[in-house]
Every structure is written in C-alpha cells, then in structure tokens.
N, C-alpha and C. Protein backbone atom coordinates (compact mmCIF):
# COMPACT_ATOMS: atom_id res chain seq x y z
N UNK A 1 -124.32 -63.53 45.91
CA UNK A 1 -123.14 -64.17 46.48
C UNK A 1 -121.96 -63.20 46.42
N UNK A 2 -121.42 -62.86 47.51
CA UNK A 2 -120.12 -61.75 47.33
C UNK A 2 -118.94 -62.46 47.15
N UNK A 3 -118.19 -61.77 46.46
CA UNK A 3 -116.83 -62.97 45.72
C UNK A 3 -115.92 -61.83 46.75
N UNK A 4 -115.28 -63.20 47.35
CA UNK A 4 -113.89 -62.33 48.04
C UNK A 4 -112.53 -62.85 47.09
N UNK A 5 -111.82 -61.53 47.05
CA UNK A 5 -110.67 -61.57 46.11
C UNK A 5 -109.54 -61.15 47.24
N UNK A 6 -108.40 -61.98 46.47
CA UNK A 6 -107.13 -61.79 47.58
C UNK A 6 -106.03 -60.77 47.76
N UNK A 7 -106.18 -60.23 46.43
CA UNK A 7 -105.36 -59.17 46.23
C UNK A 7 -106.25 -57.70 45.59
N UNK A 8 -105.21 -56.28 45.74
CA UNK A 8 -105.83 -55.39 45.24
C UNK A 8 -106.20 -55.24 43.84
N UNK A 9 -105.46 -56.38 43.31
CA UNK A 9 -105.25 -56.07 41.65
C UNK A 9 -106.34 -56.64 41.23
N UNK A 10 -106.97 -58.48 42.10
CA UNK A 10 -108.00 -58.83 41.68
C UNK A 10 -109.30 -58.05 41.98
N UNK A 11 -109.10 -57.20 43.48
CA UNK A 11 -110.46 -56.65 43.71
C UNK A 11 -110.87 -55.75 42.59
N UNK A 12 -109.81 -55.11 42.16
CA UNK A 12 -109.80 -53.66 40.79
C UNK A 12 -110.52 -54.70 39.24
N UNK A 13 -110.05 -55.57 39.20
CA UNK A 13 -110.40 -56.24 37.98
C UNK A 13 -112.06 -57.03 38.04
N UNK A 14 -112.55 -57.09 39.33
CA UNK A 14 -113.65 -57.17 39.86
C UNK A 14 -114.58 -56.22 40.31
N UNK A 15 -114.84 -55.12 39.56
CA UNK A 15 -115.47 -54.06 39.57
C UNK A 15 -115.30 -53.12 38.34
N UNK A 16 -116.32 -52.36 38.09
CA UNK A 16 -116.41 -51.79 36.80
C UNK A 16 -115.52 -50.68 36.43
N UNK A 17 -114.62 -50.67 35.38
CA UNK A 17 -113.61 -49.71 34.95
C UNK A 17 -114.03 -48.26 35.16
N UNK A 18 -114.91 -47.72 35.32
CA UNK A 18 -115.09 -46.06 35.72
C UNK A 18 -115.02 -46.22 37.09
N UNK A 19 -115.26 -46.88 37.65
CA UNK A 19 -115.05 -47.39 39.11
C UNK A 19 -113.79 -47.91 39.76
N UNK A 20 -113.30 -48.29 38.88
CA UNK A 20 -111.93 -49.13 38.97
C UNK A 20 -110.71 -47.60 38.74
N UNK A 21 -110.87 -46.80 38.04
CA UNK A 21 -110.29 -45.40 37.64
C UNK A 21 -110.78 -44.26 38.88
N UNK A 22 -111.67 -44.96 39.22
CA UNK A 22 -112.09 -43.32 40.28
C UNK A 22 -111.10 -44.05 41.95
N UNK A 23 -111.39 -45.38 42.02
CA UNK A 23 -110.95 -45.64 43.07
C UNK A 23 -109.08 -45.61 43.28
N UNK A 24 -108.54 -46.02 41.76
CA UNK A 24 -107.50 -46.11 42.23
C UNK A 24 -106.88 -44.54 41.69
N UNK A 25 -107.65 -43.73 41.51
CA UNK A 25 -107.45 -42.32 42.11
C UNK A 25 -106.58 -41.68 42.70
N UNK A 26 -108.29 -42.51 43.98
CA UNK A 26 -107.93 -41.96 45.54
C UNK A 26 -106.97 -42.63 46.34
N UNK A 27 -106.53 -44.35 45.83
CA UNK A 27 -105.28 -44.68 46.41
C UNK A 27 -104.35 -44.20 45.74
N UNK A 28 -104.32 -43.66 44.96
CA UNK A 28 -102.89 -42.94 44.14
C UNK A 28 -102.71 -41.63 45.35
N UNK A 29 -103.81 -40.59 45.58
CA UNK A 29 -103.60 -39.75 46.63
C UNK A 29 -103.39 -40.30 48.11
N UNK A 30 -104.00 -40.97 48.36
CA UNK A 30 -103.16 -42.19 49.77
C UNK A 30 -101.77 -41.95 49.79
N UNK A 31 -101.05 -42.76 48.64
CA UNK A 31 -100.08 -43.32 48.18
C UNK A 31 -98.84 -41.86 48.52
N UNK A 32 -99.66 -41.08 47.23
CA UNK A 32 -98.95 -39.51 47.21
C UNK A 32 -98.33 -39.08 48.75
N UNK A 33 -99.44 -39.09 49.66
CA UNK A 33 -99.73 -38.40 51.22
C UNK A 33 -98.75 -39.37 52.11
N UNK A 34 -98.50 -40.06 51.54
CA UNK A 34 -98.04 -41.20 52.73
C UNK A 34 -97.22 -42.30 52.05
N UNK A 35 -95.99 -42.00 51.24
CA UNK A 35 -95.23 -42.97 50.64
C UNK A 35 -94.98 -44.53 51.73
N UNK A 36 -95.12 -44.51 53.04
CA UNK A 36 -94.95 -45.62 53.55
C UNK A 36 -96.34 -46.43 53.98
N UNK A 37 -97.04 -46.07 53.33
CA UNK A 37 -98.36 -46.74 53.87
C UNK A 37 -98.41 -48.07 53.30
N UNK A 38 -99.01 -48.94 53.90
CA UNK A 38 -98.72 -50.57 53.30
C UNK A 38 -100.20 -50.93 53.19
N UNK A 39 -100.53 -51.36 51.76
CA UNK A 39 -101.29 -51.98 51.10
C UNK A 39 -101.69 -53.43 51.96
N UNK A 40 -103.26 -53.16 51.63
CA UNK A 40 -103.86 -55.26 51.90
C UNK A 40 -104.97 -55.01 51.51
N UNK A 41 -105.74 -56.15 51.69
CA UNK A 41 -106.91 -56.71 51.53
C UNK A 41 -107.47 -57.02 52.48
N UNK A 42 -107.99 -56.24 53.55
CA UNK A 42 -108.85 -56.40 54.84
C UNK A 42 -110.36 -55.98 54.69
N UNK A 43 -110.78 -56.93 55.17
CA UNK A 43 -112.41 -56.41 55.03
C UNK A 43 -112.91 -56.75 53.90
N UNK A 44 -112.14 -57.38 53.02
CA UNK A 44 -112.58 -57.62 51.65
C UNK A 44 -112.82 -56.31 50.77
N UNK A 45 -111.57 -55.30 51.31
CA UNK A 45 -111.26 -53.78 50.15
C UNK A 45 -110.18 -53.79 50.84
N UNK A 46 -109.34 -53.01 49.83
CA UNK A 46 -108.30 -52.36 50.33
C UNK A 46 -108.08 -51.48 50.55
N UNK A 47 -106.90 -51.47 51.56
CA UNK A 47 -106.96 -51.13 52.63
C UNK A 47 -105.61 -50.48 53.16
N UNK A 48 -105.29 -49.35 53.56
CA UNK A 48 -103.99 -48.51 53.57
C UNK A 48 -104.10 -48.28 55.37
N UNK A 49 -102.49 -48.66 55.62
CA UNK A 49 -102.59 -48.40 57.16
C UNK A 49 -101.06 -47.83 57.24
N UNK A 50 -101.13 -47.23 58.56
CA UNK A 50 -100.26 -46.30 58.44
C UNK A 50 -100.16 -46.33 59.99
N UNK A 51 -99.23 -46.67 60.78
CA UNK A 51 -98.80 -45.84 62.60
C UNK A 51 -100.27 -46.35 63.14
N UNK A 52 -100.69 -47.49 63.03
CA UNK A 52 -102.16 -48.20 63.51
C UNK A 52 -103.32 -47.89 62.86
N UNK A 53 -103.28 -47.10 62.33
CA UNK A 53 -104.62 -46.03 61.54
C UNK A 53 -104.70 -46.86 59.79
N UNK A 54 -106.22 -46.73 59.50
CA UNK A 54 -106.68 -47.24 58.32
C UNK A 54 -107.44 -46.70 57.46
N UNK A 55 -107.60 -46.57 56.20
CA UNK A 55 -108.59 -45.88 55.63
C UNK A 55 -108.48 -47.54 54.45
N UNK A 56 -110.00 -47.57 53.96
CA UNK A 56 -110.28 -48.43 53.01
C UNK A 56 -111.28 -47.82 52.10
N UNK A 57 -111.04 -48.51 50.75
CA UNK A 57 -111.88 -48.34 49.35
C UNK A 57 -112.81 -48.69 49.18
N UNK A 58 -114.19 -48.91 49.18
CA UNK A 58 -114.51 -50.16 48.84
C UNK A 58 -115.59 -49.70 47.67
N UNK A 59 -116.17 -51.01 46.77
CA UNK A 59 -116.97 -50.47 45.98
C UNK A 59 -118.33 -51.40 45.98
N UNK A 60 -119.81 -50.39 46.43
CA UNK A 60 -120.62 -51.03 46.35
C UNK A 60 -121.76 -50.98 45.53
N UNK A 61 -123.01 -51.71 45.27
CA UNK A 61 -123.89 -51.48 44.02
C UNK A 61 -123.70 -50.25 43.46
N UNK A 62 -124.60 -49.35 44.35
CA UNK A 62 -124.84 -47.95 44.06
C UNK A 62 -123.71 -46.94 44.43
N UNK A 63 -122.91 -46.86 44.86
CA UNK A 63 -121.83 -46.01 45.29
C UNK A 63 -119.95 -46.57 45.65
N UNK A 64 -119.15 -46.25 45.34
CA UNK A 64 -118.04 -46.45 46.24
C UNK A 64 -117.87 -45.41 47.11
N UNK A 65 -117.04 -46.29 48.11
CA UNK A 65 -117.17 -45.51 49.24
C UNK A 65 -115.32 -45.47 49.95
N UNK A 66 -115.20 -44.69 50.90
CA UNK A 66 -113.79 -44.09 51.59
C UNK A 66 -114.37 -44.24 52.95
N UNK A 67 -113.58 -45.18 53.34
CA UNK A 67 -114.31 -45.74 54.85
C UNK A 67 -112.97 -45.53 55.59
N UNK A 68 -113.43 -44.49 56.11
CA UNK A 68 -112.40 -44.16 57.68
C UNK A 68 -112.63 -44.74 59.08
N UNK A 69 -113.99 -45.18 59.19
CA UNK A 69 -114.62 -45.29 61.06
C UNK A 69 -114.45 -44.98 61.84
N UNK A 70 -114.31 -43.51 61.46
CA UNK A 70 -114.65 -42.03 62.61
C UNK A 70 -115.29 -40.99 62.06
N UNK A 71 -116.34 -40.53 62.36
CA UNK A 71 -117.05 -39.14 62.00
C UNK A 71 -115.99 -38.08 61.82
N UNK A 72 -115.13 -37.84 63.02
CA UNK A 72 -114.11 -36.55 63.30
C UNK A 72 -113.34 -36.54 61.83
N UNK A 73 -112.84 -37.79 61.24
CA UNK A 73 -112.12 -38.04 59.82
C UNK A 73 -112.53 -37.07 58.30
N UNK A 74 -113.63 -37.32 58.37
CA UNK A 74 -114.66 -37.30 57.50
C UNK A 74 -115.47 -35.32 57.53
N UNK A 75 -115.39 -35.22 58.36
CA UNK A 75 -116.42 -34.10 58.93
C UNK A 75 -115.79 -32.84 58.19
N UNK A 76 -114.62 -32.60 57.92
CA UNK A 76 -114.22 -30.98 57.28
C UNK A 76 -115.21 -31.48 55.54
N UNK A 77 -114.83 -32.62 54.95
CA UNK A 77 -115.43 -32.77 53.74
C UNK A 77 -116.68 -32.77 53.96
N UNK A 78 -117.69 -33.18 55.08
CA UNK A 78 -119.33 -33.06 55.18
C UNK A 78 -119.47 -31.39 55.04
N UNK A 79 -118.52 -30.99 55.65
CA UNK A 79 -119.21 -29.67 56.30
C UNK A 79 -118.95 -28.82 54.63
N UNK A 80 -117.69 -28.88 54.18
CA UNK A 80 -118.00 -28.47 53.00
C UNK A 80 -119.03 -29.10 51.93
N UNK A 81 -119.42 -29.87 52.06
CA UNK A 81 -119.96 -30.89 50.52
C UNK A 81 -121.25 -31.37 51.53
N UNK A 82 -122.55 -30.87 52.14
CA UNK A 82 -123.48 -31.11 52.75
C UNK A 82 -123.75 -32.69 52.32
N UNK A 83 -124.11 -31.84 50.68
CA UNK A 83 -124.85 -32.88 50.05
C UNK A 83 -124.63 -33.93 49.69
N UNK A 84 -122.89 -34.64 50.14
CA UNK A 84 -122.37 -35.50 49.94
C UNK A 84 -123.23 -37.19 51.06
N UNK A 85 -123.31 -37.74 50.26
CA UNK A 85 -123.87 -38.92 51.16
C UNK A 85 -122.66 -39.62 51.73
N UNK A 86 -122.71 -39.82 53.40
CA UNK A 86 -121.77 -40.20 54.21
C UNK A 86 -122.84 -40.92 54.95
N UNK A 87 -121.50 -41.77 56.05
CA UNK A 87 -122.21 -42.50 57.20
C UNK A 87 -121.42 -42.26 58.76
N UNK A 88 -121.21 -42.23 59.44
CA UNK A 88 -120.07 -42.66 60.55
C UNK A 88 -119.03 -41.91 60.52
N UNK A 89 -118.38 -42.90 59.15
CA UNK A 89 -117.03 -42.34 59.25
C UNK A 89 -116.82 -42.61 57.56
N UNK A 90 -117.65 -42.79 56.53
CA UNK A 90 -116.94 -43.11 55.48
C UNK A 90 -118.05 -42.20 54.56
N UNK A 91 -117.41 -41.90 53.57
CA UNK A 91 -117.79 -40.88 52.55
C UNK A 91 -118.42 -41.71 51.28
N UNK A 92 -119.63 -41.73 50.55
CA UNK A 92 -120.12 -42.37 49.72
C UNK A 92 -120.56 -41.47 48.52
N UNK A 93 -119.56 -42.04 47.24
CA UNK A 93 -119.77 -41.71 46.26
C UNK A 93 -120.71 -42.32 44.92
N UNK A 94 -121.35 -41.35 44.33
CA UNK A 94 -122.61 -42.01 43.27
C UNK A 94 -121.35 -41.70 42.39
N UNK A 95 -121.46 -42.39 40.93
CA UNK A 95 -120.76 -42.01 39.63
C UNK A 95 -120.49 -40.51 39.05
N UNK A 96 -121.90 -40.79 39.22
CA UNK A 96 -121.46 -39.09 38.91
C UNK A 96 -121.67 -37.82 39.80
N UNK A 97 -121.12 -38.40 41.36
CA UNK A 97 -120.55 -36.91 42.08
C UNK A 97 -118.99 -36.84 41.51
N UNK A 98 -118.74 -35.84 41.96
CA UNK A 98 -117.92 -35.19 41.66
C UNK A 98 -116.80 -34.87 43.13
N UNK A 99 -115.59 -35.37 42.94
CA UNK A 99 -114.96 -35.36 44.20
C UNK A 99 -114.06 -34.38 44.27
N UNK A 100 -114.20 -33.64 45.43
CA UNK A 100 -113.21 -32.33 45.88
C UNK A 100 -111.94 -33.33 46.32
N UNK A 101 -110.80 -33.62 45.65
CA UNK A 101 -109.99 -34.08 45.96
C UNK A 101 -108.96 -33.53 46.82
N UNK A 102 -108.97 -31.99 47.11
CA UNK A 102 -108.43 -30.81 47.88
C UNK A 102 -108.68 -31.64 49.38
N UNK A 103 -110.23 -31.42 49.41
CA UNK A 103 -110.50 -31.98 50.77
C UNK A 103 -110.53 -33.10 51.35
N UNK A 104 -110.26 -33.91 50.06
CA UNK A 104 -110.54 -35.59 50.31
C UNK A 104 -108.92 -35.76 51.05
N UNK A 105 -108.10 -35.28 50.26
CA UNK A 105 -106.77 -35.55 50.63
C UNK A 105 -106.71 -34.74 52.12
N UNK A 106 -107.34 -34.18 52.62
CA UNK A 106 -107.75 -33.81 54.06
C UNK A 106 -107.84 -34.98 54.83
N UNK A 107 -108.90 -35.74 54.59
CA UNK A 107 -109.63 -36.65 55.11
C UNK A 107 -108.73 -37.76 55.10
N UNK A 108 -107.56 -37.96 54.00
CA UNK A 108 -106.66 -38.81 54.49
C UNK A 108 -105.43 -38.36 55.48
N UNK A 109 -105.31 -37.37 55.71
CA UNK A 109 -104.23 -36.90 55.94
C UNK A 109 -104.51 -37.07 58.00
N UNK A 110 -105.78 -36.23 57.81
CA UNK A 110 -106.25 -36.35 59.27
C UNK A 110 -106.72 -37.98 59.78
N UNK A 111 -107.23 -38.88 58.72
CA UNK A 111 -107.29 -40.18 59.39
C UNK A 111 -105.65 -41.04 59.25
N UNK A 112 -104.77 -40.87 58.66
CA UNK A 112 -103.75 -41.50 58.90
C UNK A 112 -102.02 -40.58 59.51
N UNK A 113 -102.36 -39.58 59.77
CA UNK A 113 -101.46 -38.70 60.54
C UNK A 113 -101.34 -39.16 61.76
C-alpha cells in the first residue's frame, strides 16, 4: 500500500534516515542553484520548479532517484558515470553509490535554467 504524504517534511520522516540525509542533500544543492525555486509535493515527491521546469526526489525500495523527464537533462552525468543506473530522464541511486555532486549540480542547473 503506498502512503501519500502532504508535505516535504512528512515525505522525509517517511523514509529511512541515510536516505532522508542523501536526499535532502541534493535539495539543499537545488536550493543553493536556484534560491527562488518553490517547493511541493507533486507526484507524491518533492518537487522543485522553477520558469515551468521541474526536477523531483523521490525515494524507492532499492534506489532513490532525481527525476528530470528528459534524457538531454541527465546525459553529461551518464556520459561521465556509465555505470550509473538511469532511465529517460532520471538518475537512480543504490546506497552505496557514490554521487558526483560537481555534475549532479549540472543536471540541475541544465534542467531548471
């Protein structure tokens, strides 16, 4: 049964603390890149939008993931990090990869620019 939560604070408190620390991370670098970006809860993750453009968090069994829904977003971090498991447009992390945050902050910059 998937529990939908209404806010970011409940989704964070609804997922496991090494998980809960890696994700709000990468919205801290969001945040950094883009002081006007406005926070929600779309899709059931949150969710940063910016001038129409979105990037979301989300966290699932085996991986959290950085869901852009565009390949073009995503693609400078594939091309460096092969071995990184992606889909489309969103980047999927196991616990223990290890995130180039250099390039990740790429990947936000080019999906919400």
């Amino acid at each position: 049964m998937k529990i939908i939560v209404n806010t970011i604070t409940d989704y964070y408190k609804s997922i496991p603390p090494d998980r809960e620390k890696k994700l709000k991370s990468i919205q801290k670098l969001i945040k950094q890149a883009f002081p006007d970006v406005k926070s929600s809860m779309k899709y059931n993750m949150p969710t940063f939008e910016r001038v129409g453009k979105w990037i979301a968090l989300g966290n699932q069994k085996n991986y959290y993931s950085v869901y852009t829904c565009m390949y073009p977003h995503i693609d400078s971090y594939v091309r460096k990090h092969p071995k990184t498991k992606h889909g489309k447009g969103c980047l999927n992390f196991s616990d223990k990869d290890e995130i180039d945050f250099t390039e990740l902050k790429k990947v936000i910059v080019h999906t919400l620019i």
